[in-house]
Protein backbone atom coordinates (compact mmCIF):
# COMPACT_ATOMS: atom_id res chain seq x y z
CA UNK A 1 33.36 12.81 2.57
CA UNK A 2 33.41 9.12 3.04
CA UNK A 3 30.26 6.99 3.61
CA UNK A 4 29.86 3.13 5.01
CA UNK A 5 28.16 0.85 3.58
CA UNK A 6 25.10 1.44 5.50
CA UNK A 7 25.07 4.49 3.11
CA UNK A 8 25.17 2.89 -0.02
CA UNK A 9 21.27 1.77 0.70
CA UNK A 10 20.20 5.94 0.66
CA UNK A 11 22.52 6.56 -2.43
CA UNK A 12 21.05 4.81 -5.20
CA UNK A 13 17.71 5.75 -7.21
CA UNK A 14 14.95 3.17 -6.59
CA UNK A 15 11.08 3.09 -7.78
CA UNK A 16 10.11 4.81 -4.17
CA UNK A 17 12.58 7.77 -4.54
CA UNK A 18 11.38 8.25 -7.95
CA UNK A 19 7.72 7.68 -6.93
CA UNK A 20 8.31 10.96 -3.79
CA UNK A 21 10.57 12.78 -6.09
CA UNK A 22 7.68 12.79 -8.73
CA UNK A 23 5.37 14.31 -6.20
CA UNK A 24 7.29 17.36 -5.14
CA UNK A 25 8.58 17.72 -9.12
CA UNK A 26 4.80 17.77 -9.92
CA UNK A 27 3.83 20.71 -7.56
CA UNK A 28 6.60 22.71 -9.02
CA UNK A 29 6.73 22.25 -12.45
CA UNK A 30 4.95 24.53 -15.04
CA UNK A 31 1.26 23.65 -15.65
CA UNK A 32 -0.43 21.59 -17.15
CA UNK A 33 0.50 18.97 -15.11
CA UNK A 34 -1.89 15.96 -14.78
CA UNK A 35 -0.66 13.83 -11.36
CA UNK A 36 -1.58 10.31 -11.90
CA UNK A 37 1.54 8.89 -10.51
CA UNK A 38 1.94 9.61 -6.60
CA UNK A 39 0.09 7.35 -4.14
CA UNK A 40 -1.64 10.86 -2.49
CA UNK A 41 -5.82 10.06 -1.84
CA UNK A 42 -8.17 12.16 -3.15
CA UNK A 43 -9.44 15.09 -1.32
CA UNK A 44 -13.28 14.21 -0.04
CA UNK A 45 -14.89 17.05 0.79
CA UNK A 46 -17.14 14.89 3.45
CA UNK A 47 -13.63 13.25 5.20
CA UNK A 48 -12.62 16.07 5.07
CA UNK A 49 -14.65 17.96 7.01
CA UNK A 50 -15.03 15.45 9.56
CA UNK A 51 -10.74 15.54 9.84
CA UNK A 52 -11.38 19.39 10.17
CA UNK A 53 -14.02 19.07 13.01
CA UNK A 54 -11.91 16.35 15.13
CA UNK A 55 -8.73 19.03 14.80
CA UNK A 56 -11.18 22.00 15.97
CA UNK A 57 -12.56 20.01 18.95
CA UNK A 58 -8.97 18.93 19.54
CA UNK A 59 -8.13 22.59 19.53
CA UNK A 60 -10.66 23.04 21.88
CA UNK A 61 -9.98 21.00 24.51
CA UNK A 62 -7.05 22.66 25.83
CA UNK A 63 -5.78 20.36 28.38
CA UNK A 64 -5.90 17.27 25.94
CA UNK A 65 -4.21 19.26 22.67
CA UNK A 66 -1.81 20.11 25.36
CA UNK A 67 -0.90 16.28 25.90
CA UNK A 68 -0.83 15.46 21.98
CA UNK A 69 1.56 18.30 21.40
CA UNK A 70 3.68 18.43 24.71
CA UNK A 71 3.87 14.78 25.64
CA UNK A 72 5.25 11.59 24.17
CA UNK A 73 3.37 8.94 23.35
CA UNK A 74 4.23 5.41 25.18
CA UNK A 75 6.52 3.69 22.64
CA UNK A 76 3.79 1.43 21.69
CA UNK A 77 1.69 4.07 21.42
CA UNK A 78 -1.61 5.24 21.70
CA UNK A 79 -3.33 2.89 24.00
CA UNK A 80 -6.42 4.91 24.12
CA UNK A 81 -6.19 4.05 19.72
CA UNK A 82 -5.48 0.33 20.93
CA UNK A 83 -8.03 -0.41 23.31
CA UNK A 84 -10.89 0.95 20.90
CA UNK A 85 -9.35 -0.38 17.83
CA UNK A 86 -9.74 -4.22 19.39
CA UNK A 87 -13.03 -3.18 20.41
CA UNK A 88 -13.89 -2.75 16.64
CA UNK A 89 -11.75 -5.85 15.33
CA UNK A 90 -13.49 -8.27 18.52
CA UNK A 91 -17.09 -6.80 17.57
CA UNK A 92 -16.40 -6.39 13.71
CA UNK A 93 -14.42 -9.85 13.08
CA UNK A 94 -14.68 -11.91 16.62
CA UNK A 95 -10.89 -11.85 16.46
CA UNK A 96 -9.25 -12.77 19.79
CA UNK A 97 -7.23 -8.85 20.24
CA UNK A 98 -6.86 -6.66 23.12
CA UNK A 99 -5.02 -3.69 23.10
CA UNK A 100 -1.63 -5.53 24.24
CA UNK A 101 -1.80 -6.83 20.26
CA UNK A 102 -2.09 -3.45 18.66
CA UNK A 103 1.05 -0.90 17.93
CA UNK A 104 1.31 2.35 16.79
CA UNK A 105 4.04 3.28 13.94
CA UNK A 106 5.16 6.20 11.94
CA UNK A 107 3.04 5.09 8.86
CA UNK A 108 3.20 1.75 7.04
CA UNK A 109 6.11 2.15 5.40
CA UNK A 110 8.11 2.34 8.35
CA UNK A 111 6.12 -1.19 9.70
CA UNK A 112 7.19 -2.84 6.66
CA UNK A 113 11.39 -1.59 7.38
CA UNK A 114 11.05 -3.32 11.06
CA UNK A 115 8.99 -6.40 9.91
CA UNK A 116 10.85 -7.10 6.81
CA UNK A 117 14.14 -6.73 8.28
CA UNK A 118 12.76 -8.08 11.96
CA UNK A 119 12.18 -11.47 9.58
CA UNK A 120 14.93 -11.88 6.86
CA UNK A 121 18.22 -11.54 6.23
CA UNK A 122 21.22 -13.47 8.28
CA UNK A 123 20.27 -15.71 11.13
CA UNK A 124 22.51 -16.71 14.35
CA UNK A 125 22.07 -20.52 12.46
CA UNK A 126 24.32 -19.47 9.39
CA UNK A 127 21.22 -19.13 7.66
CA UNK A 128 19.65 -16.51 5.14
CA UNK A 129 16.03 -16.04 5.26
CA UNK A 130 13.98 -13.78 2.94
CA UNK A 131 10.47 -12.23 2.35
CA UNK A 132 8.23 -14.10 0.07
CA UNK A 133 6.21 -12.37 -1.87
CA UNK A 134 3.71 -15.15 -3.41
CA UNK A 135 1.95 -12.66 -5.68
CA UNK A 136 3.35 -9.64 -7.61
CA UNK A 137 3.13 -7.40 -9.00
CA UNK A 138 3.56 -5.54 -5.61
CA UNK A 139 4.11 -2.37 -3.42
CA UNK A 140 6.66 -0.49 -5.12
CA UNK A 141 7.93 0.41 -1.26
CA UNK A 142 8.98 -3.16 -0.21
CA UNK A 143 11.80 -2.90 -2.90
CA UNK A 144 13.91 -0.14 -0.67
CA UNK A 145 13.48 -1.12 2.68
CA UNK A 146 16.02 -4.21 3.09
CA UNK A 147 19.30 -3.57 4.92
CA UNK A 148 20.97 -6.66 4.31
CA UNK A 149 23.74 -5.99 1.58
CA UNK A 150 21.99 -8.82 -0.38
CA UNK A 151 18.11 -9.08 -1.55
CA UNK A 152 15.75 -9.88 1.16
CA UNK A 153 13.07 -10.25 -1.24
CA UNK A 154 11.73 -13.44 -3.46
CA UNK A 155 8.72 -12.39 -5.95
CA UNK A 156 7.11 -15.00 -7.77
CA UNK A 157 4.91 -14.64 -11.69
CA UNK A 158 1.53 -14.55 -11.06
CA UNK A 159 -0.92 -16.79 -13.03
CA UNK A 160 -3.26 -14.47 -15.00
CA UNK A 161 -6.75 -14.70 -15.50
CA UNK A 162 -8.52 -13.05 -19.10
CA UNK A 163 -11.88 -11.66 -18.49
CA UNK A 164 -14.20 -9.65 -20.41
CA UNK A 165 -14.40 -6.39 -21.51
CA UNK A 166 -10.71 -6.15 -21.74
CA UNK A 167 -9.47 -7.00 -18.17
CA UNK A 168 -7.51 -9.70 -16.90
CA UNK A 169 -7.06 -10.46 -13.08
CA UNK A 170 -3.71 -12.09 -10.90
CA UNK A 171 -3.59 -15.13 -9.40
CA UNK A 172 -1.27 -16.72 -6.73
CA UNK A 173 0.39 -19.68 -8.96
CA UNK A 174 -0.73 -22.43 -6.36
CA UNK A 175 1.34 -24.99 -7.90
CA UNK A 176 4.37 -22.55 -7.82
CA UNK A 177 4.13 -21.56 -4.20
CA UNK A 178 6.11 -23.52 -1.78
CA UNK A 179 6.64 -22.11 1.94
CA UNK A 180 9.45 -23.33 3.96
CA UNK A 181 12.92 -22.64 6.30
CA UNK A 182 14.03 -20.33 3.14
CA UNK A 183 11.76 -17.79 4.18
CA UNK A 184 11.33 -15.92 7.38
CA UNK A 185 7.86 -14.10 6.27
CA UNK A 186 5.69 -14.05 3.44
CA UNK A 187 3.56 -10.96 2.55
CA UNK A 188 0.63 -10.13 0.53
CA UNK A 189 -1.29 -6.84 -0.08
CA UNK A 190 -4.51 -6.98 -0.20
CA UNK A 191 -6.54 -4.86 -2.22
CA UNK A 192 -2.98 -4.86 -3.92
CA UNK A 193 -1.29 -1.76 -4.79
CA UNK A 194 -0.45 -0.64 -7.70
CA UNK A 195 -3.20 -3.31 -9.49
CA UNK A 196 -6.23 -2.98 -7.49
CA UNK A 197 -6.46 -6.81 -7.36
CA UNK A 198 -7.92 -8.23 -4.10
CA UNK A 199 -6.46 -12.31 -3.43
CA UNK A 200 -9.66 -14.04 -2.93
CA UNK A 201 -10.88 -15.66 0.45
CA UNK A 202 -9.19 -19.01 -0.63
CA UNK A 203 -5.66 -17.88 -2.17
CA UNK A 204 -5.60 -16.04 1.16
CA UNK A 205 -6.73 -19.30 2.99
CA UNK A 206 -4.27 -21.17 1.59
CA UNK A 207 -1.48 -18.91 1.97
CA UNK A 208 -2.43 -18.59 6.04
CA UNK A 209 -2.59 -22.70 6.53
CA UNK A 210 0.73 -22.76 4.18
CA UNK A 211 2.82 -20.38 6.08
CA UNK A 212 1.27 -21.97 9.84
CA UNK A 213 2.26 -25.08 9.06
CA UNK A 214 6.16 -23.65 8.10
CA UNK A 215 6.27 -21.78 11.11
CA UNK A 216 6.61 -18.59 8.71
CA UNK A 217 4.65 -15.57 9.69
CA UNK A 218 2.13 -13.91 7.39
CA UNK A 219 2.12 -10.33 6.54
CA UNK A 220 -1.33 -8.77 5.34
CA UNK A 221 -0.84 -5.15 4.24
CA UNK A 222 -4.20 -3.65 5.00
CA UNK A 223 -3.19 0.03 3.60
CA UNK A 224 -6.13 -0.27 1.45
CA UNK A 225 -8.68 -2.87 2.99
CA UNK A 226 -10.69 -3.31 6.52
CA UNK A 227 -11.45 -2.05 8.38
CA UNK A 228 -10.23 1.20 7.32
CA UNK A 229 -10.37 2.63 4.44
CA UNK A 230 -12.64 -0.14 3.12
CA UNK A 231 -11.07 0.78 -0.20
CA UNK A 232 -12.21 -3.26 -1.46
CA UNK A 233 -14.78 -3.42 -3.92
CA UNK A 234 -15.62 -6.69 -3.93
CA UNK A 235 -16.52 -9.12 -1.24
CA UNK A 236 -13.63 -10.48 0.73
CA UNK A 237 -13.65 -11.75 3.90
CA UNK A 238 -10.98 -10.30 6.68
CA UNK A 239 -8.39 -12.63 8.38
CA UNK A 240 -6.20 -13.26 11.33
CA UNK A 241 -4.71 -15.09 13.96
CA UNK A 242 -1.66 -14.87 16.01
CA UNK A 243 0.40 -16.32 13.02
CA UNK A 244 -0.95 -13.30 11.13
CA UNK A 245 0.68 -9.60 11.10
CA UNK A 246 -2.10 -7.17 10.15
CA UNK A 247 -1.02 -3.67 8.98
CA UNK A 248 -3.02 -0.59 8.27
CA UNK A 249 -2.52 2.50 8.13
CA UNK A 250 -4.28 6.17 8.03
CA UNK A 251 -3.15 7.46 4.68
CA UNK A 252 -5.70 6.16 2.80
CA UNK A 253 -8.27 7.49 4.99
CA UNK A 254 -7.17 10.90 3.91
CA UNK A 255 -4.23 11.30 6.53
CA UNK A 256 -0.92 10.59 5.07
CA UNK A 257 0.83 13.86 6.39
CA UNK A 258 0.20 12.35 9.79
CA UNK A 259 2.36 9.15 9.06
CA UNK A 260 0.11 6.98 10.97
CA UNK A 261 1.10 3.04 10.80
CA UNK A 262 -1.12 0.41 13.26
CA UNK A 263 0.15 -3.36 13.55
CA UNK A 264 -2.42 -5.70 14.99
CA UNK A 265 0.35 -9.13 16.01
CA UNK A 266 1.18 -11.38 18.60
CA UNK A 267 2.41 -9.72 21.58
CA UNK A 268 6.11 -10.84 21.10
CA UNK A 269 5.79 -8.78 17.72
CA UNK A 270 3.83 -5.93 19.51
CA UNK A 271 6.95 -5.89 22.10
CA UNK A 272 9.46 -5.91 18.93
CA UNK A 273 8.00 -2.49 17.30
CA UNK A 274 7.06 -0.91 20.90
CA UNK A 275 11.68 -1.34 21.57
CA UNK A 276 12.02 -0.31 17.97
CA UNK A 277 9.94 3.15 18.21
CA UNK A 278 11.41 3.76 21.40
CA UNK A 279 15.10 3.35 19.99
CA UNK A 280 14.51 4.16 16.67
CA UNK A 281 12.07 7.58 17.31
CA UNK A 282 11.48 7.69 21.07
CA UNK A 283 7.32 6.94 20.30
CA UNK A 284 5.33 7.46 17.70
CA UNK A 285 3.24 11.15 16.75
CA UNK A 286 0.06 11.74 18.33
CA UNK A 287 -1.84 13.95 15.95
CA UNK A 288 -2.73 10.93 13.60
CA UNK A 289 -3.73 8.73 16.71
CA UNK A 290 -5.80 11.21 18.18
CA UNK A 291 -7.98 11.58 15.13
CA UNK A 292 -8.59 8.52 14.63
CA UNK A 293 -9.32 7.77 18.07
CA UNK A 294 -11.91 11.31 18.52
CA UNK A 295 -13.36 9.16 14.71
CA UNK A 296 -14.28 6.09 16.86
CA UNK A 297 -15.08 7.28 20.07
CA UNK A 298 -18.13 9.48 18.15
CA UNK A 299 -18.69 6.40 15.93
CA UNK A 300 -17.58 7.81 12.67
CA UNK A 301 -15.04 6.10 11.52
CA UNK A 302 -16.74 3.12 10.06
CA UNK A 303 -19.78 5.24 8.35
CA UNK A 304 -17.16 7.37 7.07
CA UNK A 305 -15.23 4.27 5.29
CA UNK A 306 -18.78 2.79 4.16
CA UNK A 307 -20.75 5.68 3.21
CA UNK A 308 -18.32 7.98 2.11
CA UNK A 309 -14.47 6.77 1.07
CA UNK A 310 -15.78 3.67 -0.77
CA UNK A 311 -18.50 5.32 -3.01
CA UNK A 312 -16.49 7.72 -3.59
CA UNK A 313 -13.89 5.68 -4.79
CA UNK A 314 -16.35 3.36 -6.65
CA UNK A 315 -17.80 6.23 -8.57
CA UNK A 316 -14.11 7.24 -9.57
CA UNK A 317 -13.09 3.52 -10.73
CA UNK A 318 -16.07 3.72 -13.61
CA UNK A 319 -15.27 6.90 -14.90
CA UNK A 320 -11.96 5.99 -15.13
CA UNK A 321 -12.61 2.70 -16.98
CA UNK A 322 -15.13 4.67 -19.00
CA UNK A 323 -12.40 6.88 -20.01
CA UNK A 324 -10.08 4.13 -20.90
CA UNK A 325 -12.32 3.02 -23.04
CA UNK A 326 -13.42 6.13 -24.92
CA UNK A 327 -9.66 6.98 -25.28
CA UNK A 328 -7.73 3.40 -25.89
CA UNK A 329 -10.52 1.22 -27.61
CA UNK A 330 -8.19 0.65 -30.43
CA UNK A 331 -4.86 -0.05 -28.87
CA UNK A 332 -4.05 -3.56 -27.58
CA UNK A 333 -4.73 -2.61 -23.69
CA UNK A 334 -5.99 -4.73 -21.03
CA UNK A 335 -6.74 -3.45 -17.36
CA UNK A 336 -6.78 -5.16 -14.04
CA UNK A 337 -10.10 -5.60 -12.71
CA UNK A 338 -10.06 -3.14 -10.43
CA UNK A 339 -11.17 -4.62 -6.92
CA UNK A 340 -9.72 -1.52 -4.74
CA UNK A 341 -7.23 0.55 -3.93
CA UNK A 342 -7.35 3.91 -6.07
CA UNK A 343 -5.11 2.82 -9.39
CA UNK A 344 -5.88 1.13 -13.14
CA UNK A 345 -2.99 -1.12 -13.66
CA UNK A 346 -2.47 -0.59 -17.94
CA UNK A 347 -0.87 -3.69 -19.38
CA UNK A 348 0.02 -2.51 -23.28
CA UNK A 349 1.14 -6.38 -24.52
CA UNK A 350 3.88 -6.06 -26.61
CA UNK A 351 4.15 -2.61 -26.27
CA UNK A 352 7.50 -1.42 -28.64
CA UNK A 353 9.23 0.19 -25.74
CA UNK A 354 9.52 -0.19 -22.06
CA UNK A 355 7.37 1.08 -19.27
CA UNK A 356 10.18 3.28 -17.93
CA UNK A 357 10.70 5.04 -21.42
CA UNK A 358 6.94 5.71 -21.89
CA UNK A 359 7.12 7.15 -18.08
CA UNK A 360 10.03 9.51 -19.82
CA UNK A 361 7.98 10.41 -22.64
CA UNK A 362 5.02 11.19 -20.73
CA UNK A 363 6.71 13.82 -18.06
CA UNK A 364 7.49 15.76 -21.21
CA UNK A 365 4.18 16.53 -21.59
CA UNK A 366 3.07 16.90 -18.08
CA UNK A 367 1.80 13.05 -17.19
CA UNK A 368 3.01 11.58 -14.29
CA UNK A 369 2.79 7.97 -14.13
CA UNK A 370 4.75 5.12 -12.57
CA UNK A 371 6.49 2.74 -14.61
CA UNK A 372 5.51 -1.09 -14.11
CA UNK A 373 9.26 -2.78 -13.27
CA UNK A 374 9.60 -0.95 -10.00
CA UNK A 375 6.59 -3.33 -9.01
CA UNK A 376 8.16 -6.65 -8.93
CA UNK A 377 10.67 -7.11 -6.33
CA UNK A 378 12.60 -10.35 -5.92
CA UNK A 379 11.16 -11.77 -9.39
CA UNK A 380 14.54 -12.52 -11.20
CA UNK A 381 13.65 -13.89 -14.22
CA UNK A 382 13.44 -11.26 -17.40
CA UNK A 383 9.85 -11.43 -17.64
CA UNK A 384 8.51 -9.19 -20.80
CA UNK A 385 5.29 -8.45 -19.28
CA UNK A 386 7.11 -6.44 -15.91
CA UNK A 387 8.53 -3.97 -18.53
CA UNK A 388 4.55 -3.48 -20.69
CA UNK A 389 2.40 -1.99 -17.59
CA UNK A 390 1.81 0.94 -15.99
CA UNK A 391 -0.03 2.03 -12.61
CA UNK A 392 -2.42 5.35 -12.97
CA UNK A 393 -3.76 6.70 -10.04
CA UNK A 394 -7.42 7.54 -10.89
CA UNK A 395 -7.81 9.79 -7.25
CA UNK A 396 -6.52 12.92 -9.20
CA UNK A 397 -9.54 15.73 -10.21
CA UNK A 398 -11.42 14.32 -12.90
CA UNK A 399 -10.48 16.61 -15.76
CA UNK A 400 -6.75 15.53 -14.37
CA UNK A 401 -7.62 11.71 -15.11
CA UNK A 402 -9.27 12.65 -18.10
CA UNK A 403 -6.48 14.48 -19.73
CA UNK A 404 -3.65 12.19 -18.66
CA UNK A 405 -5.23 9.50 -19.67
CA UNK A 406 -6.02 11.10 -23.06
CA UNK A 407 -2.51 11.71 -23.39
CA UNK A 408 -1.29 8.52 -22.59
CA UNK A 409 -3.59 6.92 -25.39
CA UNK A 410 -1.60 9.66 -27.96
CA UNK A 411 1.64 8.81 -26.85
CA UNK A 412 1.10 5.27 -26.78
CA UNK A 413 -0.95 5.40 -30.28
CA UNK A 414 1.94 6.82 -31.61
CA UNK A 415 4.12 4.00 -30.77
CA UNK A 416 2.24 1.41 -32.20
CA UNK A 417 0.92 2.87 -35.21
C-alpha cells in the first residue's frame, strides 16, 4: 500500500497523538490508574445537570430535536448560536459583532487546522509565511496541524518571572518580539494551556498594536477564558477588533464530545471557515450549538461560568498546590502561578533526566502525565528547561490528584536523591 505525502503528516507520533492515545490507554488499563494527563474537564455535578435538562427539553420538543438531528446546519452554522452570542459579546464587551462575524466549527482544534494553514505556509509572492507564537510554552495541538511539508510554526523563550512561595510566571520577551512580512499570524492562548498563565492586559496590548501595524492577524485562543468557561483567575480584561480572531470553544464548559468550535472574525474570515465546513464536512453538528444556545436563551450560561465552573475550578487549583506542597517541599520544584485553565505546570530545574523519560516511568505505575517538550513548537534552539517540566491536570477526582501527585514526588525523589 503506497501513501503520498499528504500521508506522511498522519504517520508519525506527535505530542497530540500521544496526548488522545493516553486517554483511551487510561480507560483500559488495569487499575490504579490516576489520569492527570488528558485535557478532559472535570465532571460538575451542577453543569451537569443543567447539560442534562437542556438535552431533556430538547428531547421534548419534538419538532425542534427533529431539526438538530435530521437537518444540516448552514455551513456557517448555527445562526440562532450567532445572533445571541453577539448579543452577549456587544452587551458584555461593547465589541462591534453581529452574527455575520461569528462561525461555528467542529471544536477548536479543527479552527486552529483552517486558521493556521488559512495564514502560513507558501504564498502566490514566492514567499513563506509562518505562525508566530510570541509566548510558549504552548498548546500541545498547534504542533500537528500544519500541512506544509516544512514548519509553519516560530516559538520564541519566554522571559520568566520568580515569585514567592515557589512559583515563577512567563512573560512575552518584549525586546525579543518583532512582527513583520515573515509571519502571516501570530497566536497566543490565553489562560495558556498547559501552564495556566494568563498574558496580562498590556503584553496582550502590545501584541494587538504590534501585529495591526504589520498587517498580521492576531489569534486569541479563548478555550479557557471569556466569556465561556471563565476558567481565568485573575483579572484580565477581554479584547478584539476586526484585526483580532477570537476562538472558543465548548469543551471546557463540560462539552467536548460535542466538538463545538466558535470563531468571532472579520467577515472575510467568517466567509473562509463557512466554504471550509461546507467542503471540508458539509456544516458543522448541531447538538453542541443547540445547548449552548437553549444555555443563553434561559440566561444560564454566564451564571453557570461565574457561579459554578470557576469556583469550582478555584477550589481545585488550592488543593492541588496544597498537595504539591505537602508532597514535593523538599525537591527543587517550582510551579506556574496558576491563573486558569485546569493544569499545574511542574518545572523540576535540573532535573537528571528528561520530561519524556519521567512520563515513561510514571505510566508504569499508573500516572499519566504529559511530558513538557511537546509544548514548544517552532522554538529551535536546545533549550534545557523544555525537557525539566511537566503539565498535570488537577480536574481528575481528588484522591486521583492526590495519589498521582504523591507518586510523582517518589519517582522524582528517587532521581535526585
Amino acid at each position: 500500500m503506497k501513501f503520498s505525502r499528504f500521508a506522511r503528516h498522519y504517520q508519525q507520533a506527535t505530542g497530540t497523538v500521544q496526548l488522545m492515545a493516553d486517554l483511551g490507554r487510561a480507560r483500559s488499563a488495569a487499575p490504579p490508574v490516576y489520569m492527570l494527563g488528558g485535557g478532559n474537564p472535570a465532571h460538575i455535578p451542577a453543569a451537569e445537570a443543567l447539560f442534562q435538562q437542556a438535552m431533556s427539553d430538547l428531547a421534548q420538543d419534538t419538532e425542534r430535536l427533529n431539526r438538530v438531528l435530521g437537518e444540516y446546519d448552514a455551513p456557517e452554522g448555527s445562526r440562532g448560536l450567532a445572533s445571541l452570542l453577539a448579543d452577549l459579546l456587544r452587551a458584555r464587551f461593547g465589541w462591534k459583532v453581529t452574527a455575520d462575524n461569528i462561525a461555528i466549527t467542529h471544536g477548536s482544534q479543527s479552527s486552529f487546522g483552517l486558521l493556521f494553514n488559512a495564514f502560513a505556509g507558501a504564498f502566490d509572492d514566492g514567499s513563506f509565511r509562518k505562525v508566530l507564537l510570541p509566548i510558549t510554552p504552548e498548546y500541545v495541538g498547534y504542533s500537528d496541524v500544519g500541512l506544509a511539508e516544512a514548519t509553519i510554526f516560530e516559538g520564541q523563550r519566554p522571559t520568566i518571572e520568580l515569585l514567592p512561595e515557589r512559583q515563577f510566571k512567563y512573560h512575552v520577551d518584549r525586546d525579543a518580539l518583532v512582527i513583520d512580512d515573515r509571519y502571516g499570524v501570530v497566536c497566543v492562548s490565553r489562560p495558556t494551556n498547559p501552564t495556566g498563565n494568563v498574558i496580562t492586559d498590556g503584553e496582550l496590548q502590545r501584541l494587538a498594536d504590534q501585529a495591526q501595524a504589520a498587517d498580521v492577524p492576531l489569534i486569541i485562543d479563548g478555550a479557557y477564558g471569556v466569556p465561556f468557561p471563565g476558567m481565568t483567575f485573575v483579572d484580565a480584561t477581554p479584547l478584539w477588533n476586526d484585526n483580532i480572531i477570537l476562538c472558543l470553544s465548548l469543551s471546557k464548559l463540560g462539552l467536548p464530545g460535542v466538538r463545538t468550535g466558535v470563531i468571532v472574525a472579520n467577515e472575510i474570515v467568517i466567509d473562509l471557515v463557512r466554504n471550509a465546513n461546507a467542503i471540508n464536512g458539509l456544516a458543522p453538528g448541531r447538538v453542541g450549538p443547540e445547548i449552548a444556545a437553549m444555555l443563553l436563551q434561559q440566561n444560564q450560561l454566564e451564571s453557570l461560568c461565574t457561579d459554578v465552573i470557576r469556583p469550582y475550578y478555584q477550589q481545585k487549583v488550592q488543593h492541588a498546590l496544597q498537595l504539591v506542597a505537602q508532597h514535593m517541599s523538599d525537591l527543587p520544584v517550582l510551579v506556574h502561578k496558576p491563573e486558569g485553565a485546569l493544569f499545574l505546570w511542574l518545572w523540576f530545574e535540573d532535573l537528571p533526566i528528561s520530561s519524556q523519560q519521567l512520563y515513561e516511568q510514571l505510566v508504569t505505575q499508573g500516572v499519566y502525565i504529559i511530558p513538557g517538550h511537546h509544548f514548544y513548537p517552532g522554538l529551535e534552539d536546545d533549550w534545557p528547561h523544555c525537557h525539566q517540566c511537566i503539565r498535570v491536570n488537577y480536574a481528575a477526582a481528588d484522591h486521583s490528584v492526590e495519589q498521582g501527585l504523591r507518586i510523582i514526588a517518589e519517582t522524582v525523589r528517587k532521581l535526585y536523591y
